[in-house]
N, C-alpha and C. Protein backbone atom coordinates (compact mmCIF):
# COMPACT_ATOMS: atom_id res chain seq x y z
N UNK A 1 144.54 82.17 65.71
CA UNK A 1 143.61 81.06 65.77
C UNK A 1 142.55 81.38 66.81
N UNK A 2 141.27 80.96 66.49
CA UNK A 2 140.04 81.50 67.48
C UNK A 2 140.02 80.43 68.44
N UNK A 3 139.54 80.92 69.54
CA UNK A 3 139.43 79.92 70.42
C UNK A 3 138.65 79.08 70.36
N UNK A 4 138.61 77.63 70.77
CA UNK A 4 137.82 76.70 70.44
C UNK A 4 138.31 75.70 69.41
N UNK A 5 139.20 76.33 68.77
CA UNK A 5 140.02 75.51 67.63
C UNK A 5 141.28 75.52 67.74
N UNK A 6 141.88 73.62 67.96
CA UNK A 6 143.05 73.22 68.06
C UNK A 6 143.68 72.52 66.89
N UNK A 7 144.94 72.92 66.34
CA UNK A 7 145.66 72.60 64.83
C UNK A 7 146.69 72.07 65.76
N UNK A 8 146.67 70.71 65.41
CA UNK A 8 147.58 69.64 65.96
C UNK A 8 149.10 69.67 64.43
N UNK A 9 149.90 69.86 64.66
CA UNK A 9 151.02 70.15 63.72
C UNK A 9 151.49 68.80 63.69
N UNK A 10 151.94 67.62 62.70
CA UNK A 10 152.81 66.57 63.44
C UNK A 10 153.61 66.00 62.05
N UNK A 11 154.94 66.40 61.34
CA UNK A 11 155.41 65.97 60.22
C UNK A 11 154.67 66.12 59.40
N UNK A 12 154.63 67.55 59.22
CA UNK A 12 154.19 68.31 57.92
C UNK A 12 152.22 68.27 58.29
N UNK A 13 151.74 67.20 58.85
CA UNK A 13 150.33 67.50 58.57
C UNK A 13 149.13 68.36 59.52
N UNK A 14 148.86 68.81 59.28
CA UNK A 14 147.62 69.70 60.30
C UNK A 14 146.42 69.13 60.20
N UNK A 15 145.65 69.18 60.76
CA UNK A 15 144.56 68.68 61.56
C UNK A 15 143.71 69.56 61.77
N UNK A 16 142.60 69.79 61.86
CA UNK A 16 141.59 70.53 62.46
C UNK A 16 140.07 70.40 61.84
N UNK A 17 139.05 69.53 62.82
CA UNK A 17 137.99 69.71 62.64
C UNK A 17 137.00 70.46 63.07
N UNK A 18 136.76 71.57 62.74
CA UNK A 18 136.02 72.85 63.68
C UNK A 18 135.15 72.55 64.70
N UNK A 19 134.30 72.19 63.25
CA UNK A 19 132.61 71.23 64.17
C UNK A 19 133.15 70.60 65.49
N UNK A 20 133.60 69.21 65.13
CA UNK A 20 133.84 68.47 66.25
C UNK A 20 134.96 69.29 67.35
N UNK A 21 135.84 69.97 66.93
CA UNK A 21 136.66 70.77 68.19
C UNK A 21 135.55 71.39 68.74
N UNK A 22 135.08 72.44 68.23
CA UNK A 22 134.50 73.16 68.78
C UNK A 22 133.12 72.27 69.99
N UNK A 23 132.86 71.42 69.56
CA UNK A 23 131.62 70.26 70.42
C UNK A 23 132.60 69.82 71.54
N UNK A 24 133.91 69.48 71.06
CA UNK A 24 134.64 68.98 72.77
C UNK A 24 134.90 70.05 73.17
N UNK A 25 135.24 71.17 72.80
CA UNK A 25 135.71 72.30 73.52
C UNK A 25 134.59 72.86 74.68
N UNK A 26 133.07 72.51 73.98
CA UNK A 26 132.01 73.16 74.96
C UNK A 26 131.91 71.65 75.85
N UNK A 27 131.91 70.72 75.25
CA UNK A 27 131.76 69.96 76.57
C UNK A 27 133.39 69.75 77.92
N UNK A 28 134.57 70.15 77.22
CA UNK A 28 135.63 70.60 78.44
C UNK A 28 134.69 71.37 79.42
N UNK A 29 134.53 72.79 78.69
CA UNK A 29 134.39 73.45 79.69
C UNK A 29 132.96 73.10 80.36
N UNK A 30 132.19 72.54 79.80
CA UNK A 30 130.95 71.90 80.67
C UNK A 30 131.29 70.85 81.94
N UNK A 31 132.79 70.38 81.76
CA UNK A 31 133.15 69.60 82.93
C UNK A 31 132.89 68.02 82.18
N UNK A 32 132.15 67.75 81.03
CA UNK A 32 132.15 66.69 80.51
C UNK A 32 133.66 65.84 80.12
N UNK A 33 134.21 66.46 79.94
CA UNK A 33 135.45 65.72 79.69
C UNK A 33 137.00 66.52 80.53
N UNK A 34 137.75 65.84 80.41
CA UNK A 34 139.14 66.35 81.18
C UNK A 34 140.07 66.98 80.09
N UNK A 35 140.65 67.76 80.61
CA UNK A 35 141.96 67.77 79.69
C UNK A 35 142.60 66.33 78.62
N UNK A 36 142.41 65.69 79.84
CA UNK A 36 143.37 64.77 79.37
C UNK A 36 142.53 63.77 78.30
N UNK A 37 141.31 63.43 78.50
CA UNK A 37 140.37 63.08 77.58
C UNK A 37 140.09 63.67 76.27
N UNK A 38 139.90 65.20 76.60
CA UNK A 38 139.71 66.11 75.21
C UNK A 38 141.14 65.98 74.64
N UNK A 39 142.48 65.22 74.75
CA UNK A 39 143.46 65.72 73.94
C UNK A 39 143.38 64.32 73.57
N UNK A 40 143.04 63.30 74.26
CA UNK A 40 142.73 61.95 73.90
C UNK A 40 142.18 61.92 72.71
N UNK A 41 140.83 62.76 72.59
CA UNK A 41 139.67 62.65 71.59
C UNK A 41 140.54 63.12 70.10
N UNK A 42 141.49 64.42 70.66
CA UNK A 42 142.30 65.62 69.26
C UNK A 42 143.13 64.41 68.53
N UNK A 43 144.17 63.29 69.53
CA UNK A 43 144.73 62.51 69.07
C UNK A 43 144.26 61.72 68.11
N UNK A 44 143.15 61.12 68.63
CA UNK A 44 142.05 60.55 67.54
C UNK A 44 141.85 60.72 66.35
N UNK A 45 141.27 61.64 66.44
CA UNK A 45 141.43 62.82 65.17
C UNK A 45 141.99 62.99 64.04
N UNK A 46 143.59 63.18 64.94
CA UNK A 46 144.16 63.68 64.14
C UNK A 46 144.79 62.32 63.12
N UNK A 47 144.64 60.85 64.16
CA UNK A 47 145.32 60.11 63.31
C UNK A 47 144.35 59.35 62.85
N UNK A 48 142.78 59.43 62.57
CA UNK A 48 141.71 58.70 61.98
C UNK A 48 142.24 58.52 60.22
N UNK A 49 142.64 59.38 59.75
CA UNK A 49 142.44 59.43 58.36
C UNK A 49 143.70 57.87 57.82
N UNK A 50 144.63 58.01 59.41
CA UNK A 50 145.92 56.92 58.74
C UNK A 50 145.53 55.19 59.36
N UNK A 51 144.14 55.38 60.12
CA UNK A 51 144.29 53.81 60.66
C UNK A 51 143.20 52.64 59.68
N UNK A 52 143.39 52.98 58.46
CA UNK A 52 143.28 51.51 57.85
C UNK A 52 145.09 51.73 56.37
N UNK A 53 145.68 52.61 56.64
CA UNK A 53 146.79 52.64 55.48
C UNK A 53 148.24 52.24 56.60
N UNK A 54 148.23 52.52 57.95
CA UNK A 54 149.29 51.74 58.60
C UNK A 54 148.69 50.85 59.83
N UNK A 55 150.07 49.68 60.13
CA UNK A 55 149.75 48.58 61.30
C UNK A 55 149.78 49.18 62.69
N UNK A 56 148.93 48.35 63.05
CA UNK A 56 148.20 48.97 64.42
C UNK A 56 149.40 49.24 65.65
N UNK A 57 150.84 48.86 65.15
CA UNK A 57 151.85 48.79 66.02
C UNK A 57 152.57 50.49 65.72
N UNK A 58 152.04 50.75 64.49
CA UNK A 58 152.64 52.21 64.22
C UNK A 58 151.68 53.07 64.58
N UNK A 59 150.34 52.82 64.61
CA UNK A 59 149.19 53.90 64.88
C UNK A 59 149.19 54.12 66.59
N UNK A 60 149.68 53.04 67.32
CA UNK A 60 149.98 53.15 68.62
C UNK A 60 151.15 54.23 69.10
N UNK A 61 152.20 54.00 68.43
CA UNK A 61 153.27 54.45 68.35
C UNK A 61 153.10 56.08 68.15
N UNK A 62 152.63 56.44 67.32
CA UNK A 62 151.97 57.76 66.86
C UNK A 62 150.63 58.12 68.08
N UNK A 63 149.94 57.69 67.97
CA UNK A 63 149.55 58.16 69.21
C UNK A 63 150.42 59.04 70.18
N UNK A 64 151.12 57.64 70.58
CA UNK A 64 151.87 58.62 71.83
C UNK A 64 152.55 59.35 71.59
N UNK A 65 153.48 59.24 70.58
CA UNK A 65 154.01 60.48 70.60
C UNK A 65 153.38 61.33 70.38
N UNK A 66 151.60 61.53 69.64
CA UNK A 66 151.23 63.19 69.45
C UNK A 66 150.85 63.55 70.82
N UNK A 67 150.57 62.30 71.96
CA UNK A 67 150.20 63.25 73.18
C UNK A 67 151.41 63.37 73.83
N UNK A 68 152.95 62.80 73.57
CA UNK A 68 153.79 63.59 74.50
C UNK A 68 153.88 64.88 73.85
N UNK A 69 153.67 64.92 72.18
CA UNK A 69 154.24 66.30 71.77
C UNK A 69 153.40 67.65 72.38
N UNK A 70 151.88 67.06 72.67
CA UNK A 70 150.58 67.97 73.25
C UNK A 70 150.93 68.40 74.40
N UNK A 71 151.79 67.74 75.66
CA UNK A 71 152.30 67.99 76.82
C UNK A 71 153.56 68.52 76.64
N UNK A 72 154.24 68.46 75.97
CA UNK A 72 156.11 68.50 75.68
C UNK A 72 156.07 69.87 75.67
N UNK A 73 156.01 69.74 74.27
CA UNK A 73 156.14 70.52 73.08
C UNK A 73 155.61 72.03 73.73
N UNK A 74 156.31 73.16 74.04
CA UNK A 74 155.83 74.48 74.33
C UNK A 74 154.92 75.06 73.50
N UNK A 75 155.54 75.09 72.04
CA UNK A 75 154.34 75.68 70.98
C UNK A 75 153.59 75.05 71.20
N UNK A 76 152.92 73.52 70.62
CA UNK A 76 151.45 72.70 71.38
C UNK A 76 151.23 73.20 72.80
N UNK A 77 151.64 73.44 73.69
CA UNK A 77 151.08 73.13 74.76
C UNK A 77 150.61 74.72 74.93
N UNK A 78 151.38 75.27 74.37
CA UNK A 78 150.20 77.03 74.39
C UNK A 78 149.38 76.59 73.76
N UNK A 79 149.47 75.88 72.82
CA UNK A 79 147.87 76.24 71.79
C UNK A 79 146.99 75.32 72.55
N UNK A 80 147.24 74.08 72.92
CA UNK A 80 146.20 73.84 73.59
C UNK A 80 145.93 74.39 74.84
N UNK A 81 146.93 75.18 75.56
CA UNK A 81 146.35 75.97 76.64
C UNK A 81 144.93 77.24 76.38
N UNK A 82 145.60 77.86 75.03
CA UNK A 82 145.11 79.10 74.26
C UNK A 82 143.66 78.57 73.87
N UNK A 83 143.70 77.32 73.21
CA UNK A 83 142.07 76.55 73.01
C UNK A 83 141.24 76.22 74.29
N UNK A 84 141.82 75.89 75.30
CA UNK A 84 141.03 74.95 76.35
C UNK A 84 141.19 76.16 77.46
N UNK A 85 141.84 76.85 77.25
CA UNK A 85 142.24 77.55 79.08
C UNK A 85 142.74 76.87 80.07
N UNK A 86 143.32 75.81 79.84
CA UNK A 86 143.96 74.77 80.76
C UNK A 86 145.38 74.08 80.29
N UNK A 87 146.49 73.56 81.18
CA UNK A 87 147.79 73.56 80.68
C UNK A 87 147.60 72.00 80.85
N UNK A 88 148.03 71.28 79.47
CA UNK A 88 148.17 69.86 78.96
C UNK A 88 149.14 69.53 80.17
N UNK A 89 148.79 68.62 81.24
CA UNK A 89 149.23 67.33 81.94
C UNK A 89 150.62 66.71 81.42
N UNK A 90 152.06 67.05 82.04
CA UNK A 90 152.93 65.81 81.94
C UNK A 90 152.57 64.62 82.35
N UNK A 91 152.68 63.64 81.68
CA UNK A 91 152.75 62.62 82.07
C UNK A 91 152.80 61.21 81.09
């Protein structure tokens, strides 16, 4: 995978919008956004396509778990290290 581009994995589905990764990726490293913001934005992302087909109590729910899996998760957390040059935040 080239750098600049993050494939969020989460029950079978992948994710990846080049364009827009690649636009947060230059503004990370411009200092425009944080780690923790740019994985904010990937989360987004990744769950835009499901927030008018489930309730806002499950799209929450999903959320967090894709950003504990972005921090957890060793495979995620290389790739977003490998994309950003920076190691995803426990917390």
């Amino acid at each position: 995978m080239s750098a600049g581009k993050l494939r969020a994995v989460a029950g079978g589905l992948a994710v990846e919008a080049p364009r827009e990764a690649d636009s947060l990726i230059e503004r990370l490293k411009r200092g425009e956004l944080s780690i923790d913001d740019y994985l904010e934005l990937q989360v987004d992302a990744a769950i835009a396509p499901l927030r008018d087909k489930l309730p806002a109590d499950r799209i929450e729910w999903m959320r967090a778990m894709l950003k504990e899996q972005l921090r957890e998760d060793p495979v995620l957390s290389e790739l977003v290290r490998q994309a950003t040059g920076r190691e995803p935040q426990a917390g």
